[in-house]
Protein backbone atom coordinates (compact mmCIF):
# COMPACT_ATOMS: atom_id res chain seq x y z
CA UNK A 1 96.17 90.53 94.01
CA UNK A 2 97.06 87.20 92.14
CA UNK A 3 97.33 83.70 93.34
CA UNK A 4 100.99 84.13 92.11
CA UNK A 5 101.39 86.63 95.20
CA UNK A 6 100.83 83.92 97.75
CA UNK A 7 104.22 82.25 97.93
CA UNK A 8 105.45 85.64 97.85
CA UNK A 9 108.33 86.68 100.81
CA UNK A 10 107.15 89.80 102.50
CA UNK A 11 108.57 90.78 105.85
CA UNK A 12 108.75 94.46 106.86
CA UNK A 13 110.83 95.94 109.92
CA UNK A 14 110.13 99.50 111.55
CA UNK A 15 112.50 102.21 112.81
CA UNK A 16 116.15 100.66 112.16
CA UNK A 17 119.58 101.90 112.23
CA UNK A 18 121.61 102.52 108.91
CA UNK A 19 124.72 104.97 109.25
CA UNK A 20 124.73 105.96 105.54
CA UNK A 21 122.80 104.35 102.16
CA UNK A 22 124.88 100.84 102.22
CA UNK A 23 123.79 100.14 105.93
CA UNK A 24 120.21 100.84 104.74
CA UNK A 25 120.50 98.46 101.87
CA UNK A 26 121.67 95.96 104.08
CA UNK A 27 119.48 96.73 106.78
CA UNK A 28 116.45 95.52 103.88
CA UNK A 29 117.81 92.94 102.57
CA UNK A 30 118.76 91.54 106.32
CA UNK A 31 114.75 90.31 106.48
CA UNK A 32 114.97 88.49 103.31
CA UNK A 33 118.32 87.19 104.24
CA UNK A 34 116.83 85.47 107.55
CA UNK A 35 113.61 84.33 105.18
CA UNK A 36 115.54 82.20 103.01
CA UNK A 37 114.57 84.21 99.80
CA UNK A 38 117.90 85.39 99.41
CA UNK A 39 121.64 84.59 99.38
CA UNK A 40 124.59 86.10 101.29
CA UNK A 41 125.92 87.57 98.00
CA UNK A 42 122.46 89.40 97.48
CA UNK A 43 122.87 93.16 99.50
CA UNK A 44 126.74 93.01 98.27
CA UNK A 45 125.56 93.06 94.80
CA UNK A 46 122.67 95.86 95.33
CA UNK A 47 124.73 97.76 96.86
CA UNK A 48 127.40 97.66 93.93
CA UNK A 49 125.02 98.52 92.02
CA UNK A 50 124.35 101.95 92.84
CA UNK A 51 127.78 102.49 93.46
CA UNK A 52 127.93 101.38 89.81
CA UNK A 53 124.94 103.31 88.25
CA UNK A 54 124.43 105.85 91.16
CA UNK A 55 121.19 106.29 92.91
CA UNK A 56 118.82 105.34 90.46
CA UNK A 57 117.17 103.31 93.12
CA UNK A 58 116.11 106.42 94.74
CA UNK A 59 112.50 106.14 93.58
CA UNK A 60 110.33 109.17 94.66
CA UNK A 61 110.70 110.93 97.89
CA UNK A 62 111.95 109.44 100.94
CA UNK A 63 111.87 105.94 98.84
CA UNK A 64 114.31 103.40 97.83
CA UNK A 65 113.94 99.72 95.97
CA UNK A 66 116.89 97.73 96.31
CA UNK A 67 117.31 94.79 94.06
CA UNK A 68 119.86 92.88 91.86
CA UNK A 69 119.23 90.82 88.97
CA UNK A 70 117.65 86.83 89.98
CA UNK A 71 121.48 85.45 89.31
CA UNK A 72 122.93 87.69 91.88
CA UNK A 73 121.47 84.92 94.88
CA UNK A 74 117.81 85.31 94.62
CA UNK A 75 115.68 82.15 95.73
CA UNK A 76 112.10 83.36 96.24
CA UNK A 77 110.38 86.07 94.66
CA UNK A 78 110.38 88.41 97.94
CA UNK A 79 110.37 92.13 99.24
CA UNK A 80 111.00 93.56 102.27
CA UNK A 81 110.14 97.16 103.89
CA UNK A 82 112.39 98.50 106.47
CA UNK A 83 111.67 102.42 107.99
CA UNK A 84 114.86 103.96 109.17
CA UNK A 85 115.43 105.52 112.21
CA UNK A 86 117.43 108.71 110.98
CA UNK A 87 116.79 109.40 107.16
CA UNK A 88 120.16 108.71 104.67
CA UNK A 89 121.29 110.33 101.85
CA UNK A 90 121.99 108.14 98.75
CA UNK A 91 123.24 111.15 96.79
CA UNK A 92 119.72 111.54 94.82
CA UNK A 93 119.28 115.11 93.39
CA UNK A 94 115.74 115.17 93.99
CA UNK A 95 114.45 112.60 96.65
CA UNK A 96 116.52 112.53 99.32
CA UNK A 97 117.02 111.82 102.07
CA UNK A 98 115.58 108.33 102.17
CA UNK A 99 113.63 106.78 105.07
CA UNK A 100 111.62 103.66 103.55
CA UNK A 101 113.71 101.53 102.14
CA UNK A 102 112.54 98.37 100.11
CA UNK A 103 114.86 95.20 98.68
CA UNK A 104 113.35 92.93 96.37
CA UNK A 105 113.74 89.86 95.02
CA UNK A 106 112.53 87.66 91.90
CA UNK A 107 114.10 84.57 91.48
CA UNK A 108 113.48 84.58 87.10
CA UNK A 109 112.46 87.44 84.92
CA UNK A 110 108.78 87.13 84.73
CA UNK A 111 107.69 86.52 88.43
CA UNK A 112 108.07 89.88 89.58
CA UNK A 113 105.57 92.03 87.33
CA UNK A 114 102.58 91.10 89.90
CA UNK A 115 104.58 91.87 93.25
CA UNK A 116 106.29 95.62 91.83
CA UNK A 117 102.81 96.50 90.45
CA UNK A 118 100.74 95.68 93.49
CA UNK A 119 103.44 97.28 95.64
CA UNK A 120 103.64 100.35 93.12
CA UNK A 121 100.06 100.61 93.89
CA UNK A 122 100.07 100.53 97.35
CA UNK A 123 102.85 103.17 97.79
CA UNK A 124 100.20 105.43 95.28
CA UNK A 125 97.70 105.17 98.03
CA UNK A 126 100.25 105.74 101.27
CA UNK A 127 101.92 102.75 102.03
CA UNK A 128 105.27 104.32 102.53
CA UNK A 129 103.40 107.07 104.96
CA UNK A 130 101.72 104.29 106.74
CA UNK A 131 105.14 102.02 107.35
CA UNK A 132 106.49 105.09 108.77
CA UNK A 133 103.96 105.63 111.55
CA UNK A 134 104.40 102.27 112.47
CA UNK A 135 105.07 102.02 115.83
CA UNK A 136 106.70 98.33 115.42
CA UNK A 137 107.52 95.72 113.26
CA UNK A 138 104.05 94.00 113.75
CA UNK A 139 101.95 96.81 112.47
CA UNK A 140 104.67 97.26 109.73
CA UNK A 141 104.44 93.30 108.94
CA UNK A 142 100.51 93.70 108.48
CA UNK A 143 100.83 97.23 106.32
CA UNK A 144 102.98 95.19 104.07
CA UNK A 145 100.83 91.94 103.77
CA UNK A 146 98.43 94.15 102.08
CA UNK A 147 100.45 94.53 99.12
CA UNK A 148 99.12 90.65 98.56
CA UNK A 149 96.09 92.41 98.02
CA UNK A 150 94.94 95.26 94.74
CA UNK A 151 95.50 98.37 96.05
């Protein structure tokens, strides 16, 4: 998309385990953890979150973005796709259960706009459909490193 989008974090993971909605949000954030774009404190504080505001992170059908403000231990603007083995419920009226979950990351408040609006383009034209017929975390890897790219 941008030049911005180069440095970008993007690591995606196919067909993990999560027992209920906070093992999925720390199943995504786990990539981003291992990257270096992220601190320890990072899932903890997504996770709080919704158990703070509920599942507003629930985004459409089958879809969540976890994230946390860039004080809460982000170092790299970064996002991560993990598919879930068994879908979770996050207590969404409408889009549950969840099997594509995203975390993201932007380490000050004006970085991010490129990365969410290529990604929100990409998940317009199947991305999320795509990650989930991903056999492994290869193909998932290069479905994701298109979201560098305009939808």
């Amino acid at each position: 998309m941008t030049d911005d989008l180069d440095g970008a974090v993007l690591v995606a993971r196919a067909h993990r385990p999560a027992d209920d909605w906070r093992a999925a949000i720390h199943e995504a954030c786990a990539p981003l953890l291992d990257a270096g774009a992220i601190t320890e404190t990072y899932p903890a504080r997504c996770v709080a979150l919704v158990e703070e505001q509920g599942p507003y992170i629930v985004l459409a059908p089958g879809i969540a973005l976890a994230h946390a403000r860039p004080e809460d231990g982000v170092r790299k603007l970064a996002v991560a796709a993990v598919t879930l083995h068994d879908p979770v419920e996050f207590a969404h009226p409408d889009n549950d259960p969840v099997d594509v979950v995203f975390a993201f990351g932007s380490p000050d408040a004006d970085q991010h706009v490129d990365l969410l609006s290529s990604l929100a383009g990409h998940l317009l034209t199947g991305l999320a459909d795509r990650l989930r017929a991903a056999d492994d975390d290869a193909t998932a890897q290069r479905l994701l490193e298109e979201v560098r790219n305009a939808p």
